[in-house]
Protein backbone atom coordinates (compact mmCIF):
# COMPACT_ATOMS: atom_id res chain seq x y z
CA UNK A 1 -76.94 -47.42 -115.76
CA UNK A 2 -73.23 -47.02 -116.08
CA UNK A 3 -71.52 -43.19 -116.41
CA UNK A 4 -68.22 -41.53 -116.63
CA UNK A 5 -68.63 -39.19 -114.09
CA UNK A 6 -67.19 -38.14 -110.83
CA UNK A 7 -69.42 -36.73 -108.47
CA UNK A 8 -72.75 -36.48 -109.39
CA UNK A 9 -73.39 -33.67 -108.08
CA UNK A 10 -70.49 -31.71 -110.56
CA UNK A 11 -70.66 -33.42 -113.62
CA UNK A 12 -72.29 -30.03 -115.86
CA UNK A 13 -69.27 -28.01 -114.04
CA UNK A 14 -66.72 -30.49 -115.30
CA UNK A 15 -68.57 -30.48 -118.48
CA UNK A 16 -68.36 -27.09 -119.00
CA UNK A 17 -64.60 -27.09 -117.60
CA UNK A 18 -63.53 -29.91 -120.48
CA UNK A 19 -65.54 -28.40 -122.81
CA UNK A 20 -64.04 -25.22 -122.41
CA UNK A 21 -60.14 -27.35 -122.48
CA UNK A 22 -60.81 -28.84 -125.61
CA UNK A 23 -62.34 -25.50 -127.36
CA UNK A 24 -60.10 -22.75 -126.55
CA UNK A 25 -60.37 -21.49 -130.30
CA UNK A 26 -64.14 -21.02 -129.82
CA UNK A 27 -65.10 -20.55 -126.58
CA UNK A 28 -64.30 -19.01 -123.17
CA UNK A 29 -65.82 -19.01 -120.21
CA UNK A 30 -66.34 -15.42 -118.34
CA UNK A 31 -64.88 -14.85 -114.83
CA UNK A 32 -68.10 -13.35 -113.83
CA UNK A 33 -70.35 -16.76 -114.18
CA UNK A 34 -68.97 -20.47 -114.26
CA UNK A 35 -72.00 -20.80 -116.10
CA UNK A 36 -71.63 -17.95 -119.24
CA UNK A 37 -69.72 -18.81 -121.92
CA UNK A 38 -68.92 -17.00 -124.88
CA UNK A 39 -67.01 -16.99 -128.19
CA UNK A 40 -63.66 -15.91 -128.79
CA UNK A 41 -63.99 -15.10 -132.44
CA UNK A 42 -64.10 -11.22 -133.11
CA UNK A 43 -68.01 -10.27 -133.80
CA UNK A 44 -68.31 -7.01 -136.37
CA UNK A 45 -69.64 -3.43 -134.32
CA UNK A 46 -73.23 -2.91 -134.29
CA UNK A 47 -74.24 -6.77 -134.83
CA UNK A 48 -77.10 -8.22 -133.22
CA UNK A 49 -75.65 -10.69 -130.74
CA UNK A 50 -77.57 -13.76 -130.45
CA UNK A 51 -77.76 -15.67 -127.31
CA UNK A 52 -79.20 -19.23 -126.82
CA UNK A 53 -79.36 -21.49 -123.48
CA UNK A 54 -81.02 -24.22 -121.54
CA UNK A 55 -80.78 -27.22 -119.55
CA UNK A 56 -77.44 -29.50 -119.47
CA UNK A 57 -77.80 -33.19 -120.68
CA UNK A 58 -78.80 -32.04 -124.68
CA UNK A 59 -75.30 -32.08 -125.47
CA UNK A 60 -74.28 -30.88 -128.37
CA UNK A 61 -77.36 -28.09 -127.78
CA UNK A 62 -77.00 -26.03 -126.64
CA UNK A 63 -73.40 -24.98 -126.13
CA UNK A 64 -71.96 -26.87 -129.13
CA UNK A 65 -73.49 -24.41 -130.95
CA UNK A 66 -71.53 -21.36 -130.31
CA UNK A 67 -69.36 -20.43 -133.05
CA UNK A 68 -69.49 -18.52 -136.49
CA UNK A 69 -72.91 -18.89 -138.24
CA UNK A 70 -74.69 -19.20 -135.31
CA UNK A 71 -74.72 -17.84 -131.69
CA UNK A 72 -71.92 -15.77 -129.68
CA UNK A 73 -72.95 -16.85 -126.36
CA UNK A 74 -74.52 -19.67 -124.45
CA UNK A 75 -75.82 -19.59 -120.62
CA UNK A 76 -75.67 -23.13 -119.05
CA UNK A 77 -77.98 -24.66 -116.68
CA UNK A 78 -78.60 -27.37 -114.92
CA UNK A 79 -78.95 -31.38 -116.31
CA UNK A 80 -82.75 -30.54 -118.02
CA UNK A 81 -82.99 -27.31 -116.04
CA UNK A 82 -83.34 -23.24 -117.19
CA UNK A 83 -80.02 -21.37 -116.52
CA UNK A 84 -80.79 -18.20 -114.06
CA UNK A 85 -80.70 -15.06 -114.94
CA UNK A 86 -77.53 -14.64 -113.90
CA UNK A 87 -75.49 -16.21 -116.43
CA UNK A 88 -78.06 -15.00 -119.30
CA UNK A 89 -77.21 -11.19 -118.25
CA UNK A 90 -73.31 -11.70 -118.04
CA UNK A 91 -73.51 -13.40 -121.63
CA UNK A 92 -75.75 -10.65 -122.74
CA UNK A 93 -73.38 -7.76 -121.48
CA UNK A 94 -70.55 -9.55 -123.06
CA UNK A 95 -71.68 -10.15 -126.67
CA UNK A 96 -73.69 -7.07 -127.14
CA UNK A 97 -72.34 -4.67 -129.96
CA UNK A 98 -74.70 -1.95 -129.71
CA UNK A 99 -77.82 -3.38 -131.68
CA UNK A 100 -79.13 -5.84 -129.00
CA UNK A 101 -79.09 -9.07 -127.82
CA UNK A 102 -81.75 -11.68 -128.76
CA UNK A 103 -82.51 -14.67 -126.73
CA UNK A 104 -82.95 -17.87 -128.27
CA UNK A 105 -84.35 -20.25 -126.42
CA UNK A 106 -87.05 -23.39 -125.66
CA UNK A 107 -91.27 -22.98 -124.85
CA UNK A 108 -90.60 -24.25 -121.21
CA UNK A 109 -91.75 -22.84 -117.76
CA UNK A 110 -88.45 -22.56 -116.09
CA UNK A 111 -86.52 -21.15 -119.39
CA UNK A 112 -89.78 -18.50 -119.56
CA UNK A 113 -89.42 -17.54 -116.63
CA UNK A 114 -85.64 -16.88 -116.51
CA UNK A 115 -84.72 -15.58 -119.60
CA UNK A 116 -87.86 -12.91 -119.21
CA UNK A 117 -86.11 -12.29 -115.67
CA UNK A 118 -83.16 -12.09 -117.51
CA UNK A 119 -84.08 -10.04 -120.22
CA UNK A 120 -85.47 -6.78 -117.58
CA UNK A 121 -82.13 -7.27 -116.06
CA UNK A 122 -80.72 -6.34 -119.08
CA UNK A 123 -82.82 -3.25 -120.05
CA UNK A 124 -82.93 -1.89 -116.80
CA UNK A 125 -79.47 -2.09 -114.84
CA UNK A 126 -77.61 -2.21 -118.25
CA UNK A 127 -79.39 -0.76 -120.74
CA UNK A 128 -79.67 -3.22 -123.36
CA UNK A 129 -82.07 -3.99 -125.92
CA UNK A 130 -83.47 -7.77 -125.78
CA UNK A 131 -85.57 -9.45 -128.37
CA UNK A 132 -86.89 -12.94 -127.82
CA UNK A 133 -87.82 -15.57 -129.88
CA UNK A 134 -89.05 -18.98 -128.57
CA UNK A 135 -88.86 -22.61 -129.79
CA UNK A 136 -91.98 -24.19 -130.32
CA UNK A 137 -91.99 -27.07 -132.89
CA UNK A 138 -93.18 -29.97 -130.84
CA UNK A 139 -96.51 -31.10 -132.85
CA UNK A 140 -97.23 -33.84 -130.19
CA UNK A 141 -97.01 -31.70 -127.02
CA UNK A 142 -100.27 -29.49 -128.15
CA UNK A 143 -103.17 -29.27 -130.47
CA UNK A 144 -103.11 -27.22 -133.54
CA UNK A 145 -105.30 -24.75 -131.99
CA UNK A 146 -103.29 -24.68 -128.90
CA UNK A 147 -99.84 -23.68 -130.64
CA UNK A 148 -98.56 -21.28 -127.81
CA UNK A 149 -98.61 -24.03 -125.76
CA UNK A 150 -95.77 -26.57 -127.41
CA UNK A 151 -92.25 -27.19 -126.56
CA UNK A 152 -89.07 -27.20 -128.52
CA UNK A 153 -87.37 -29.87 -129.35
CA UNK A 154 -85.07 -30.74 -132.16
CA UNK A 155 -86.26 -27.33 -134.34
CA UNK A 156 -84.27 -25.27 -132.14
CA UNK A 157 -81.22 -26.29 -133.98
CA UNK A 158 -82.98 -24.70 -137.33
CA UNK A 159 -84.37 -21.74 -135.56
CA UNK A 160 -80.31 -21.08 -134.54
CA UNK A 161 -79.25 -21.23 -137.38
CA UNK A 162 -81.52 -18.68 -139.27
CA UNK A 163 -80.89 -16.30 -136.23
CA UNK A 164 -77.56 -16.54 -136.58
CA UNK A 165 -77.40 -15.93 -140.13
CA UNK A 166 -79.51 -12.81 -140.00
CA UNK A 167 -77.77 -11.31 -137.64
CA UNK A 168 -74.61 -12.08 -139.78
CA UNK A 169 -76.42 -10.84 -142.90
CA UNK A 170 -76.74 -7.49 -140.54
CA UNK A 171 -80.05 -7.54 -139.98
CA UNK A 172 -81.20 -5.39 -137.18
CA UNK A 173 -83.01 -6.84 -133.78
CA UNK A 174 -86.65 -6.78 -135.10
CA UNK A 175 -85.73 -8.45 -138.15
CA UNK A 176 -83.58 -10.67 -136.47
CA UNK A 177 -86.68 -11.57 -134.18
CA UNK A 178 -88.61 -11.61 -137.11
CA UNK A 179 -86.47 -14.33 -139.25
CA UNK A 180 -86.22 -17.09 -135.90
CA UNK A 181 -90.18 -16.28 -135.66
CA UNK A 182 -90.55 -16.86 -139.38
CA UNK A 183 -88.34 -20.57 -138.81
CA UNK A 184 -90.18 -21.32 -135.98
CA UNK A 185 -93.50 -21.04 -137.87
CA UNK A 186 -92.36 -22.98 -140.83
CA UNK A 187 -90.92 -26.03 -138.30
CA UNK A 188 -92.33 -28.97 -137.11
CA UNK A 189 -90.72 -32.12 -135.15
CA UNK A 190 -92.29 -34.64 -133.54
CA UNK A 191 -90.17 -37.62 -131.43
CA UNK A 192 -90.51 -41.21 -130.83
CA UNK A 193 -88.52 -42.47 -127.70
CA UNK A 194 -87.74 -46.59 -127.22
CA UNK A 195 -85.96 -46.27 -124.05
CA UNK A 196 -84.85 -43.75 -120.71
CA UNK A 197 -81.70 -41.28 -119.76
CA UNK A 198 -80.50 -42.25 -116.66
CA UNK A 199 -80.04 -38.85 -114.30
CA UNK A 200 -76.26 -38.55 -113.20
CA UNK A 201 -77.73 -37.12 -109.36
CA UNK A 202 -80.46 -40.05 -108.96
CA UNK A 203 -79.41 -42.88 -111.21
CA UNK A 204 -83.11 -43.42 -111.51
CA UNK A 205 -84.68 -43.41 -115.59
CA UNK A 206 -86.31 -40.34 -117.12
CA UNK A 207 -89.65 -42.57 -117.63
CA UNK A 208 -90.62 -46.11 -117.42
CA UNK A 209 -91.29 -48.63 -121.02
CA UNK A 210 -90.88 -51.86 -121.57
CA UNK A 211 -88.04 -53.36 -123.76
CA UNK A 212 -90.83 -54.11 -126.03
CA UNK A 213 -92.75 -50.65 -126.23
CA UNK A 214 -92.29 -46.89 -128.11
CA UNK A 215 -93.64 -43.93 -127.31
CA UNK A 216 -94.69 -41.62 -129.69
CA UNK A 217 -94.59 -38.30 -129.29
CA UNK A 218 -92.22 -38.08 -125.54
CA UNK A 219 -90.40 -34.94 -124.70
CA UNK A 220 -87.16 -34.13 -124.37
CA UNK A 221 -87.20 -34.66 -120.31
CA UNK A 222 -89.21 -37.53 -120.36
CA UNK A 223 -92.61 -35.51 -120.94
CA UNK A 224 -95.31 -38.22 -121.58
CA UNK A 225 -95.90 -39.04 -124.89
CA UNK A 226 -99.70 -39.19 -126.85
CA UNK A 227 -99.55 -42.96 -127.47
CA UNK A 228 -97.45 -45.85 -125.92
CA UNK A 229 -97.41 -49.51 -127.61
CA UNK A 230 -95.35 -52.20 -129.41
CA UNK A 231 -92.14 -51.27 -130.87
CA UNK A 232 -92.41 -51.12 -134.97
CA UNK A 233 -90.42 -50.95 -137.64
CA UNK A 234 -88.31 -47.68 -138.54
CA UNK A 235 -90.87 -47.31 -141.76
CA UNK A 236 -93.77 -47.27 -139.68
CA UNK A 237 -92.48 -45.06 -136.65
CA UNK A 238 -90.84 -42.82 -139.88
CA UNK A 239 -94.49 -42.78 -141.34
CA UNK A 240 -96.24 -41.42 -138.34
CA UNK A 241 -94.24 -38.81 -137.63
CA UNK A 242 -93.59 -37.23 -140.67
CA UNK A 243 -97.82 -37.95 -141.62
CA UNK A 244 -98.72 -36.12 -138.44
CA UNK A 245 -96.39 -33.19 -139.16
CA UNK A 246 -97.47 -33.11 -142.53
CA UNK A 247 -101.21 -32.86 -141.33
CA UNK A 248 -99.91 -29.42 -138.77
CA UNK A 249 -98.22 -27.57 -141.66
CA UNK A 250 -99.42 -27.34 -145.20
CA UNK A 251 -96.12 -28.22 -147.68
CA UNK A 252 -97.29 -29.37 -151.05
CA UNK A 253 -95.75 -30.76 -154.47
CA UNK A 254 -92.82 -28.43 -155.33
CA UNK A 255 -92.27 -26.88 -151.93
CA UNK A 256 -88.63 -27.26 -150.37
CA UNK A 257 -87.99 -27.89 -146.95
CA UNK A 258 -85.02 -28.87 -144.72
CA UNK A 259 -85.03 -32.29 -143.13
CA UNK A 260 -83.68 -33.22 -139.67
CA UNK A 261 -83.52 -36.53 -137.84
CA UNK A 262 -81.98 -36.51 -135.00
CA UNK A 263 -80.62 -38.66 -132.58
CA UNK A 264 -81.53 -38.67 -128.77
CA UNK A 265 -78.17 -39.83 -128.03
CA UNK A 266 -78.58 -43.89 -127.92
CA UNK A 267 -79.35 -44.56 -131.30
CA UNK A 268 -77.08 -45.28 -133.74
CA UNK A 269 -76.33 -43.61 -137.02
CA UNK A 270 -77.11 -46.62 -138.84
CA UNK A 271 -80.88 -46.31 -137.55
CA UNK A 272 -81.25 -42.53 -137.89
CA UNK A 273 -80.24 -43.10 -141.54
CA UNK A 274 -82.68 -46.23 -141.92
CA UNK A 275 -85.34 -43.12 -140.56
CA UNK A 276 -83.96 -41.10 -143.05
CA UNK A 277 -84.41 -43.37 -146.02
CA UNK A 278 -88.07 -43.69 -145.44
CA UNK A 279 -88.56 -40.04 -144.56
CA UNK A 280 -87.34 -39.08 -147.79
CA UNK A 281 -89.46 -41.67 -149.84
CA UNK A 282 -92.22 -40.15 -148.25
CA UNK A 283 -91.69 -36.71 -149.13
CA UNK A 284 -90.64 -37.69 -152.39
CA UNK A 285 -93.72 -39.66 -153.06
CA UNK A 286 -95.57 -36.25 -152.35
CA UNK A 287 -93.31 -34.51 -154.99
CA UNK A 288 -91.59 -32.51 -151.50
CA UNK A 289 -88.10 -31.58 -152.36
CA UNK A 290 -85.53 -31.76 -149.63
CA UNK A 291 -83.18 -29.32 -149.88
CA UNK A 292 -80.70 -29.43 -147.56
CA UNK A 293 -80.60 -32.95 -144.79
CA UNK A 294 -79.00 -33.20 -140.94
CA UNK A 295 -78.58 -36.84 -139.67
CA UNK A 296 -77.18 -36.98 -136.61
CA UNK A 297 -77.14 -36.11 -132.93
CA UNK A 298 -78.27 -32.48 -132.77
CA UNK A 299 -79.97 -32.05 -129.64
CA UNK A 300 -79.94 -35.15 -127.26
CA UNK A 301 -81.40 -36.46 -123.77
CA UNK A 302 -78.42 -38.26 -122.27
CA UNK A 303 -78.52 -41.34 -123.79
CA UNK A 304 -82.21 -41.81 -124.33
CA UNK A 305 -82.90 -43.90 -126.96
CA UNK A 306 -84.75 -42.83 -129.91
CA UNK A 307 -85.46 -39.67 -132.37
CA UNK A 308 -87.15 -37.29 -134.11
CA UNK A 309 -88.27 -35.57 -137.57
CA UNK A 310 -88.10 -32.47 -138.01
CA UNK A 311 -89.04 -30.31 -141.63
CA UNK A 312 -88.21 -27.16 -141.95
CA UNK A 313 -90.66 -25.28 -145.12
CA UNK A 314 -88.50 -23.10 -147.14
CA UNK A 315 -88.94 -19.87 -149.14
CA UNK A 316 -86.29 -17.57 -150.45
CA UNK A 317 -84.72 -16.01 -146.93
CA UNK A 318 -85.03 -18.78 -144.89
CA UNK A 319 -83.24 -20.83 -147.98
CA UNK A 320 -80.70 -18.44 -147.93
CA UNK A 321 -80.12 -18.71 -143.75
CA UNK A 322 -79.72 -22.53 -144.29
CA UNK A 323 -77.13 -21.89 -146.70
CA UNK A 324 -75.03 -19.48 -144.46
CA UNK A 325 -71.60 -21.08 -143.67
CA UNK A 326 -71.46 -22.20 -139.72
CA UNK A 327 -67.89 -23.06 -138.03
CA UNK A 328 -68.76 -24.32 -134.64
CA UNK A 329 -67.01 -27.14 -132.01
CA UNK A 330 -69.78 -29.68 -132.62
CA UNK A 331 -71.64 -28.34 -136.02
CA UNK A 332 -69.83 -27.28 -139.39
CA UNK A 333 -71.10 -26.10 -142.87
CA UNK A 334 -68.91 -24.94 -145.38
């Protein structure tokens, strides 16, 4: 597999570096971490600051997501890897306004770990109030029953943006916990992947299929799916996902939701929209109304090939956090 890089072994610090170059009206990185980067844009007194993070490689998540609308500050880790605490407690000190800091981030060991590290840091050497919220909206990677236990994927991007708008609404840290609970609860995503990322440090794939094979239900990382076999047609890979998601979380005729199908960062537009198409005749056969829809690449893997659904169940508040104006490098809504 072919990349742009230099060394292999520095391609998330010359990320961050030309990332930071080409978006000095959002973002900043702090002198204190390489690895902590913040907004520039002035954030009101006594707002809850909300912080998100994770592994490199699921460009635009996490850091194209800092901005108005949605977080103030985003701690960078490795390619698929949990930041340390490090970064996580400079970001924290930086953006907090005197109502807490609330971590946003994925169900993953590593990110757990690290952002709980992170968040005693914060309490104890500098005083600061830390919520937590966690994304957990993968319906493949764990039964019903076993809920606690499933990753985030794609869903993230919705559970940032009602954080974000609470705490611009002014809502306090509970309720800001409270709202990305509430989106996390009413989101579900599950993925189909049709071919591997290539790591920049091994050149070696993420997981092994044949150019003939899918995979439904494969992580982010590479995390085996539930059911390997031949590659089908957009209709029938749209139909199992959004059937199984639809059998998780109970939306009937007349409910609204929010519809996402994203991109893992090989496949084209033209295919997420041919997703698209059948995901809304779907719904729309069931008398589901989508509200608002996100096509696109929202949070990748490299350039794994593939995508996921995601719906989003609406009621009045978390309509109203969809609807919140964003104004970020890589996301916009006016």
């Amino acid at each position: 597999m072919k990349k742009l890089i230099n060394n292999p072994t520095r391609v998330v610090e010359e990320m961050v570096e030309g990332y930071v170059k080409a978006h000095p009206e959002f973002i900043k990185q702090l002198p204190e971490n390489d690895r902590a980067l913040v907004s520039v844009r002035p954030t009101k007194e006594n707002k809850v600051g909300i912080l998100i993070g994770g592994g490199s490689g699921h460009e635009p998540g996490f850091l194209g997501y800092v901005g108005e609308g949605m977080a103030d500050g985003v701690a960078v880790g490795n390619i698929f890897a949990s930041p340390s605490p490090d970064p996580i407690v400079e970001v924290t000190k930086a953006i907090d306004k005197g109502a807490g800091v609330v971590y946003l981030y994925g169900n993953y060991a590593g990110d757990v770990m690290n952002f709980g590290m992170a968040a005693e840091m914060a309490d104890l050497e500098e005083d600061i109030e830390v919520g937590m919220a966690l994304a957990s909206d993968d319906v493949a990677s764990a039964p019903k029953d076993e809920k606690e236990k499933r990753r985030g994927i794609a869903g993230e991007f919705f559970i940032y943006k009602a954080a974000g708008a609470a705490a611009d609404f002014g809502y306090n840290l509970d309720d800001v916990v409270r709202v990305a609970n509430k989106a996390n609860e009413n989101t579900r995503s599950m993925g189909v992947g049709i071919s591997p990322c290539y790591l920049p440090q091994t050149g070696e794939p993420s997981f092994e299929i044949g150019d003939d094979e899918m995979e439904i239900g494969l992580g982010h990382h590479g995390e085996p799916g539930i059911e390997k076999g031949l590659l089908e047609t957009a209709d029938h890979v749209a139909d199992r996902l959004v059937k199984d998601i639809l059998k998780d979380i109970e939306i009937n005729a007349g409910d609204q939701v929010a519809v996402l199908v994203n991109g893992l960062g090989a496949t084209p537009r033209m295919d997420l929209y041919i997703v698209y198409r059948r995901v809304e005749q779907i719904l729309s056969e069931r008398g589901i109304k989508i509200y608002r829809s996100y096509v696109g690449d929202y949070i990748t893997s490299l350039e794994m090939g593939g995508c996921s659904v995601t719906l989003m169940k609406l009621d009045e508040e978390l309509t109203k956090t969809i609807d919140h104006p964003v104004n970020c490098p890589m996301f916009v809504q006016k």
